[in-house]
N, C-alpha and C. Protein backbone atom coordinates (compact mmCIF):
# COMPACT_ATOMS: atom_id res chain seq x y z
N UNK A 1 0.84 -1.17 0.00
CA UNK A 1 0.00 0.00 0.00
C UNK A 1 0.88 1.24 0.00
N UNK A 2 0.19 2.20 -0.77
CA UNK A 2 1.37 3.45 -0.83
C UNK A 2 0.68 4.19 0.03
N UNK A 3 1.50 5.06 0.69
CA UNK A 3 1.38 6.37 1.34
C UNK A 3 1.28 7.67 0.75
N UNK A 4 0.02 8.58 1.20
CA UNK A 4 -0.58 9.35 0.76
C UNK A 4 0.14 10.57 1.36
N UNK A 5 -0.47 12.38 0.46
CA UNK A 5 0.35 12.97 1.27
C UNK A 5 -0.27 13.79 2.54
N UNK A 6 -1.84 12.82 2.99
CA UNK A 6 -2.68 13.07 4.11
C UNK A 6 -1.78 12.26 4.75
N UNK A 7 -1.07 11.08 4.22
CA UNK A 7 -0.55 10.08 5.67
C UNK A 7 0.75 10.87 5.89
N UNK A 8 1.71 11.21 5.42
CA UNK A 8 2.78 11.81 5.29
C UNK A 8 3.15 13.45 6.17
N UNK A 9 1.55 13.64 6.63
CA UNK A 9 1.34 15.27 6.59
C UNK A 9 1.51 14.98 8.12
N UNK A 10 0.63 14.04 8.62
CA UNK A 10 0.49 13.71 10.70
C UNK A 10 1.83 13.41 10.92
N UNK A 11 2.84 12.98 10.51
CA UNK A 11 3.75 13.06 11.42
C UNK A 11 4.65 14.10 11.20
N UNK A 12 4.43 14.73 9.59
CA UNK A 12 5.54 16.04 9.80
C UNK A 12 5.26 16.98 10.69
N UNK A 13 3.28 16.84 10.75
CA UNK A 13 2.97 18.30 11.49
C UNK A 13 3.35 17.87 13.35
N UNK A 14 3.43 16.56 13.54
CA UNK A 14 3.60 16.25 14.72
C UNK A 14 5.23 16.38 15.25
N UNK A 15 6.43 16.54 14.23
CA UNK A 15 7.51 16.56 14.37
C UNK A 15 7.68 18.11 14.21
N UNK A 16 7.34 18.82 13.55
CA UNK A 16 7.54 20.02 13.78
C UNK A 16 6.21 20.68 14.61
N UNK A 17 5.61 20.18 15.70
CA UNK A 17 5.23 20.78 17.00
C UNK A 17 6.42 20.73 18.49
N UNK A 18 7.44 19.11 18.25
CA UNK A 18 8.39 18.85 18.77
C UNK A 18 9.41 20.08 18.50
N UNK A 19 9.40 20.31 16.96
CA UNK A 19 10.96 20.92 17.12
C UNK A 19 11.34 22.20 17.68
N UNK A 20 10.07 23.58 17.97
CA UNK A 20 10.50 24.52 18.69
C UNK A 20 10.79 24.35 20.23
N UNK A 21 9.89 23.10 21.16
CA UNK A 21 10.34 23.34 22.31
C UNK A 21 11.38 22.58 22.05
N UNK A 22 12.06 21.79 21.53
CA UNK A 22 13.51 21.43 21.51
C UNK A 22 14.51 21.90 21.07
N UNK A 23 14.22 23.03 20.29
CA UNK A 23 15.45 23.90 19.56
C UNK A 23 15.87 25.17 21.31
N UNK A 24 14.28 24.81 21.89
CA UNK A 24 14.37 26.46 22.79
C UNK A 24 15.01 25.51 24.14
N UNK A 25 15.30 24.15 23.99
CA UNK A 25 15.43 23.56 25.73
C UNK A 25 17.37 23.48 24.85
N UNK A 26 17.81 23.35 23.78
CA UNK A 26 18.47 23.19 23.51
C UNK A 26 19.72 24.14 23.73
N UNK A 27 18.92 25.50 22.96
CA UNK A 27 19.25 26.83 23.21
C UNK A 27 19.70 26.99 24.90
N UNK A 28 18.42 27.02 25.45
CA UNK A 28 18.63 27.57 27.08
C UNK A 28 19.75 26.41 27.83
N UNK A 29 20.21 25.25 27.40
CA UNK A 29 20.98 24.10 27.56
C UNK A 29 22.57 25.28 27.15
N UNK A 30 22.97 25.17 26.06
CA UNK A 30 24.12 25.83 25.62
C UNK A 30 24.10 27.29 26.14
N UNK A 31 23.25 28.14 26.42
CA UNK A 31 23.42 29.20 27.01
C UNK A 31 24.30 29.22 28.41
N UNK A 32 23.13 28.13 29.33
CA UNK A 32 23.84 28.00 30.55
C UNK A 32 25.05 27.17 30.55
N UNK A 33 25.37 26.21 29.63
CA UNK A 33 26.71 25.69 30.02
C UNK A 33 27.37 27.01 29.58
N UNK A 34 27.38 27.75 28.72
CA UNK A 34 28.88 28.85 28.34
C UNK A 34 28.85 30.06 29.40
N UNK A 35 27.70 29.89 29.81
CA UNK A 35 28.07 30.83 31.08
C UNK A 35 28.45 30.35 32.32
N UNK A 36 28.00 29.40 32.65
CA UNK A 36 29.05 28.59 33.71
C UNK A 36 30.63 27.73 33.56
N UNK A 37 30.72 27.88 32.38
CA UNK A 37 31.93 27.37 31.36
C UNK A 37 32.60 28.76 31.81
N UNK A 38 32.22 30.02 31.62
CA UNK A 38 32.97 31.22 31.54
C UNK A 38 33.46 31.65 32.91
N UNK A 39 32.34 31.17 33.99
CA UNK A 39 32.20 31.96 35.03
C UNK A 39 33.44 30.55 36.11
N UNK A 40 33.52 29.41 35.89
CA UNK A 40 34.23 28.61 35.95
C UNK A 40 35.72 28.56 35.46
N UNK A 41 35.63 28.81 34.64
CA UNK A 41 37.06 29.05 34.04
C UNK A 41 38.12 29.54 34.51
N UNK A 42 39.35 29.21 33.71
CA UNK A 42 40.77 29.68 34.36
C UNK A 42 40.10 31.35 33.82
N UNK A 43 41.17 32.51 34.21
CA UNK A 43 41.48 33.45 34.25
C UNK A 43 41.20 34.40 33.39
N UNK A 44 42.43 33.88 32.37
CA UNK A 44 41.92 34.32 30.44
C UNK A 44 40.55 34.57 30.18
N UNK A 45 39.91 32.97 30.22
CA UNK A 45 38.16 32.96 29.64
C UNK A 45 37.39 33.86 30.77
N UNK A 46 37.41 33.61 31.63
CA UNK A 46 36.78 34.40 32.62
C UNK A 46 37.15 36.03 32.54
N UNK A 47 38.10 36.33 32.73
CA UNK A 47 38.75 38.12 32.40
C UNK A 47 37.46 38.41 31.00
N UNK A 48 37.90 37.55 29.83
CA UNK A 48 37.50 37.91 28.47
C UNK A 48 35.56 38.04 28.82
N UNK A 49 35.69 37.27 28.99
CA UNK A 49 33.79 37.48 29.43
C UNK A 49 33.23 38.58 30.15
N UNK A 50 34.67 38.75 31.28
CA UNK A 50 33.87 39.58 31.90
C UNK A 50 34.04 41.48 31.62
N UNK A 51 34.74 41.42 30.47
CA UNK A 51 35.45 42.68 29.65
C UNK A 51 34.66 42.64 28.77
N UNK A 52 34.25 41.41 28.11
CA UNK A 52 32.97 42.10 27.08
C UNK A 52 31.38 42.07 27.71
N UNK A 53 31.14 41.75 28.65
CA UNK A 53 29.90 41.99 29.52
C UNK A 53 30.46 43.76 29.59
N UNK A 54 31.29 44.31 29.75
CA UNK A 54 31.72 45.75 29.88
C UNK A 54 31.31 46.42 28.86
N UNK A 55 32.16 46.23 27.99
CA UNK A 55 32.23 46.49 26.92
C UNK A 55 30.66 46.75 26.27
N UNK A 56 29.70 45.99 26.64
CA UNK A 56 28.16 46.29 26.27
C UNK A 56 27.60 46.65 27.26
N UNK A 57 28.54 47.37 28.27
CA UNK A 57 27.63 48.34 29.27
C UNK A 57 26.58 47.35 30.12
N UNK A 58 26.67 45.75 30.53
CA UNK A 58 26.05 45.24 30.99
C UNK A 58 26.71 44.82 32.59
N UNK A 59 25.78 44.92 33.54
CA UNK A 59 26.28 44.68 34.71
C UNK A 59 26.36 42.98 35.00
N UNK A 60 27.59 43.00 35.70
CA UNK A 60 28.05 41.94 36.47
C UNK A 60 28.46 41.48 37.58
N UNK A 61 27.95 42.00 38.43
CA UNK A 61 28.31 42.25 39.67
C UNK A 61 27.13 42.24 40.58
């Protein structure tokens, strides 16, 4: 039996209802590791982060 493009349509529309909250848990995933990656870090990475948090006039402290 062949597949129609009514059968074809339920699981794309069901895979792309998945893919924004997983692009956004993904996102907020890599956000917080590079900021605890930064805030963790030797010296260098940490200095550099915290000079361009400056640099855009954003507080850190």
């Amino acid at each position: 039996m062949h597949a129609t493009n009514a059968d074809a349509a339920i699981p794309a529309a069901a895979a792309a209802k998945l893919r924004l909250p997983l692009a956004a848990i993904c996102a907020i995933a890599l956000g917080a590791l590079l900021v605890f990656a930064a805030g963790f870090a030797g010296s260098a990475v940490h200095d550099a982060a915290h000079d361009t948090r400056h640099s855009h006039a954003l507080p850190c402290h």
